[in-house]
Protein backbone atom coordinates (compact mmCIF):
# COMPACT_ATOMS: atom_id res chain seq x y z
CA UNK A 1 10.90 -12.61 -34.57
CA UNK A 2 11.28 -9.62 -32.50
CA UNK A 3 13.30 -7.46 -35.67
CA UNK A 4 12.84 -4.02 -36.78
CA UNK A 5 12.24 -3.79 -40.56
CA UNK A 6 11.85 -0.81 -42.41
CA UNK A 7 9.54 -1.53 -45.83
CA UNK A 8 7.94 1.07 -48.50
CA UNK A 9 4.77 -0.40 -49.44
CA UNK A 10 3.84 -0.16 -53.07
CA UNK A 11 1.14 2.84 -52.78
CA UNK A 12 1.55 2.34 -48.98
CA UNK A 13 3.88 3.26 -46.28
CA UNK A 14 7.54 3.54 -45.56
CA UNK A 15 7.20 2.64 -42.15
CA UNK A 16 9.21 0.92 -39.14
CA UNK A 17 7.90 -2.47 -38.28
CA UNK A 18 8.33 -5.07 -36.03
CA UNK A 19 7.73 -8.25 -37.22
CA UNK A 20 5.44 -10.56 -34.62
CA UNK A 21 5.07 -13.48 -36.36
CA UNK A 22 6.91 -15.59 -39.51
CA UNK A 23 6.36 -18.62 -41.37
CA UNK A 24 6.81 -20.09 -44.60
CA UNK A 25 8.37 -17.34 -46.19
CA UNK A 26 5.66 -15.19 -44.98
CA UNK A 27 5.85 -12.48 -42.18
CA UNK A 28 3.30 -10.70 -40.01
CA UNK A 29 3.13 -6.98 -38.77
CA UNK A 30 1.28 -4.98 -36.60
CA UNK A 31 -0.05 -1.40 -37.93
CA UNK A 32 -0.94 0.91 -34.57
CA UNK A 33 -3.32 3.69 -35.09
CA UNK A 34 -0.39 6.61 -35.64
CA UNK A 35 0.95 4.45 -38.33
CA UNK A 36 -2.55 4.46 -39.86
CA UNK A 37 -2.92 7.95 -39.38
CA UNK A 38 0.58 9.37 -40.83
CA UNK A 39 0.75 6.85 -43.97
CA UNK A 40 -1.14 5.61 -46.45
CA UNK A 41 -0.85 2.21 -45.01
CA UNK A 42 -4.41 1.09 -44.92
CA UNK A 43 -4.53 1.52 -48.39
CA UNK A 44 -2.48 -1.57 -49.18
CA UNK A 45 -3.95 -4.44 -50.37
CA UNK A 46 -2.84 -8.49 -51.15
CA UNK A 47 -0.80 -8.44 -54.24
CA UNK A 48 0.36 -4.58 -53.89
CA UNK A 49 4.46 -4.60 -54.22
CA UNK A 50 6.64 -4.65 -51.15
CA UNK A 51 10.51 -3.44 -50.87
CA UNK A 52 11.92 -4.90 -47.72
CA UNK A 53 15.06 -3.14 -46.25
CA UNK A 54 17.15 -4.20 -43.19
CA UNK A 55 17.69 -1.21 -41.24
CA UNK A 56 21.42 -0.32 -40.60
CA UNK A 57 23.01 -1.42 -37.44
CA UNK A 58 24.84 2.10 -35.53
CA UNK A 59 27.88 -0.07 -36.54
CA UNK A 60 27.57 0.13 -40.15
CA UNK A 61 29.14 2.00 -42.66
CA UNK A 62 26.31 4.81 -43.43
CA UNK A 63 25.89 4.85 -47.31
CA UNK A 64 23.15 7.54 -47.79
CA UNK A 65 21.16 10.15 -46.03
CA UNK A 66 20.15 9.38 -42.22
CA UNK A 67 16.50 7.69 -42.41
CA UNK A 68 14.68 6.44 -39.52
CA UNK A 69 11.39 4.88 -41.08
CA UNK A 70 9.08 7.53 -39.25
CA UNK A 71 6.44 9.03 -41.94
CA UNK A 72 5.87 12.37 -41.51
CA UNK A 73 3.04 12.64 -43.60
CA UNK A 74 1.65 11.96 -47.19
CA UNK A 75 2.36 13.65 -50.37
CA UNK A 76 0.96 13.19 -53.91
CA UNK A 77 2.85 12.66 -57.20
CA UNK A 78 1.97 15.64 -59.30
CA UNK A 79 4.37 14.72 -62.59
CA UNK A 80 6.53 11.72 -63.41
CA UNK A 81 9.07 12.66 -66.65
CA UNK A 82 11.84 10.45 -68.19
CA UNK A 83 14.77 12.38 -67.82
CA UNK A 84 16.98 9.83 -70.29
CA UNK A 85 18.97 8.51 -68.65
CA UNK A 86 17.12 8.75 -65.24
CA UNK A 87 13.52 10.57 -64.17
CA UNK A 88 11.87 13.26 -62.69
CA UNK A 89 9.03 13.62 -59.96
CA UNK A 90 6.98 16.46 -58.70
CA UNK A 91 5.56 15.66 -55.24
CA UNK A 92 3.01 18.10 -53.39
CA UNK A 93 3.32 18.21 -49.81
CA UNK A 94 1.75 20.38 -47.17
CA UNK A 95 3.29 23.24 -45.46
CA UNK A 96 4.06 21.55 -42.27
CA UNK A 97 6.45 18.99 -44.44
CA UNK A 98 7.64 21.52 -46.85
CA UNK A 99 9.06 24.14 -44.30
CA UNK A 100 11.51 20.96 -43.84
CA UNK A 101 12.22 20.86 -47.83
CA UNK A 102 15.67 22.30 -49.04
CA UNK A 103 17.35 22.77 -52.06
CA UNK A 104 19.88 19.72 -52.19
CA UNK A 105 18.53 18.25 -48.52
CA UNK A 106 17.45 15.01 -48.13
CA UNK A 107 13.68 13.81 -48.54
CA UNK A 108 12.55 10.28 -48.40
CA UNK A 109 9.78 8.93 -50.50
CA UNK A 110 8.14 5.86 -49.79
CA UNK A 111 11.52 4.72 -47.78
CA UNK A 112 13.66 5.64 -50.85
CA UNK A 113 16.60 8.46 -49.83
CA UNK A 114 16.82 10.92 -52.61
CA UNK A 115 17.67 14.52 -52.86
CA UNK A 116 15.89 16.84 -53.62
CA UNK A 117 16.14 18.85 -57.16
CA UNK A 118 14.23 21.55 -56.76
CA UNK A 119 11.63 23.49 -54.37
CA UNK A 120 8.75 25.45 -55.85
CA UNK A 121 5.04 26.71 -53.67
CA UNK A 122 3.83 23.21 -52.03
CA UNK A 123 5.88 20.66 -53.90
CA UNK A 124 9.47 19.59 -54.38
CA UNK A 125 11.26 17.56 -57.37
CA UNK A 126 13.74 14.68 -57.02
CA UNK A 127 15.87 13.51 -59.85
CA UNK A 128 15.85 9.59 -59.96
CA UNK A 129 19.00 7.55 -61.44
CA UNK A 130 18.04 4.66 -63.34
CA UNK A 131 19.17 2.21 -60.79
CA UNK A 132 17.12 3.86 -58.04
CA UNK A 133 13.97 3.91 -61.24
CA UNK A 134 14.42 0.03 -61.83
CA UNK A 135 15.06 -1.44 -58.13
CA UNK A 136 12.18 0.37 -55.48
CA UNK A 137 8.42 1.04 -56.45
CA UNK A 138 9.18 4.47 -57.78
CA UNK A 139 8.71 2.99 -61.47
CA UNK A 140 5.32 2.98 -60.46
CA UNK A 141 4.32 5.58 -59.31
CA UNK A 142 1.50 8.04 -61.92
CA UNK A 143 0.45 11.82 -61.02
CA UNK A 144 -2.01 11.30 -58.43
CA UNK A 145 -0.20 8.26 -56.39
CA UNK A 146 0.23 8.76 -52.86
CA UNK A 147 3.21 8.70 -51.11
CA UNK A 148 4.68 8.68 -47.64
CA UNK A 149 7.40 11.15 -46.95
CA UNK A 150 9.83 11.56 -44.19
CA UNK A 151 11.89 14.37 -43.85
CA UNK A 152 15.37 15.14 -43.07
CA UNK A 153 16.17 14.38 -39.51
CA UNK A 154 19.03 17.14 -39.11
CA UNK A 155 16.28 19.87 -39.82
CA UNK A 156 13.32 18.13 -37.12
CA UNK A 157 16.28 18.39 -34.63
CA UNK A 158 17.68 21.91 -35.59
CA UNK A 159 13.91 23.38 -35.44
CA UNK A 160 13.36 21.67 -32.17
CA UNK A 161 16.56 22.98 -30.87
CA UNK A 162 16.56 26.40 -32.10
CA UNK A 163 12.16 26.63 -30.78
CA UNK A 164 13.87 25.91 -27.19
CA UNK A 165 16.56 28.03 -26.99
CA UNK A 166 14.46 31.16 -28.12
């Protein structure tokens, strides 16, 4: 009780949590309103697929991009291609998330850490190893799913640093 969990949401969120309440294998969060607002969240139903992920204590060897859990905002799938041996998505995002996007940056979807592929006019691809395809809720996803994006940390920072110092 009391412990942070980060956990993309089948068609839902990526979102920090704190869980208030557990019991018999079962565990209770609470969604405030700027959770609600920023994901797609409400959306999720009983029965919709949950990945749970521990975040990583400041301790811990750091295996991937830096992810915090924060949604930014949401995106939609626009394509989903095998790419034998892996996959390919197009996600559309708005202009205030894809002034973030870089070629070879980091992007999460849904809590996953991927990088990103390739940057075209309101969207950005990610290139998915089959590992990645066949262990989160990306296998899942169809053009038209919603999805909850957080951007790269290192660029939030950098534009908040370089706004004050101009």
């Amino acid at each position: 009780m009391g412990k942070s969990l980060a956990f993309p949401l089948f068609f839902a969120a990526i979102a920090v949590a704190t869980v208030v309440a557990a019991e018999g294998g079962q565990f209770t969060v609470v969604a405030v309103p700027e959770t609600l607002r920023r994901t797609n969240l409400g959306a999720l139903v009983e029965g919709d697929q949950v990945n749970l992920e521990r975040p990583v204590r400041l301790m811990d060897r750091l295996g991937g991009h830096l992810v915090q859990g924060h949604v930014d905002a949401v995106g939609r799938v626009r394509a989903v291609r095998e790419e034998p041996p892996g996959w390919w998505l197009v996600i559309t995002a708005d202009a205030d998330v894809m002034r973030y996007v870089a070629l070879k940056g980091s992007i999460t979807v849904d809590g996953v850490s991927l990088t990103v592929a390739e940057v075209e006019d309101g969207a950005f691809a990610v290139a998915i190893v089959p590992h990645t395809w066949e262990s989160t809720v990306l296998r899942h996803y169809r053009p038209g799913s919603e999805v909850n994006i957080e951007v790269d940390l290192v660029a939030r920072y950098l534009e908040r640093l370089l706004k004050e110092a101009t």
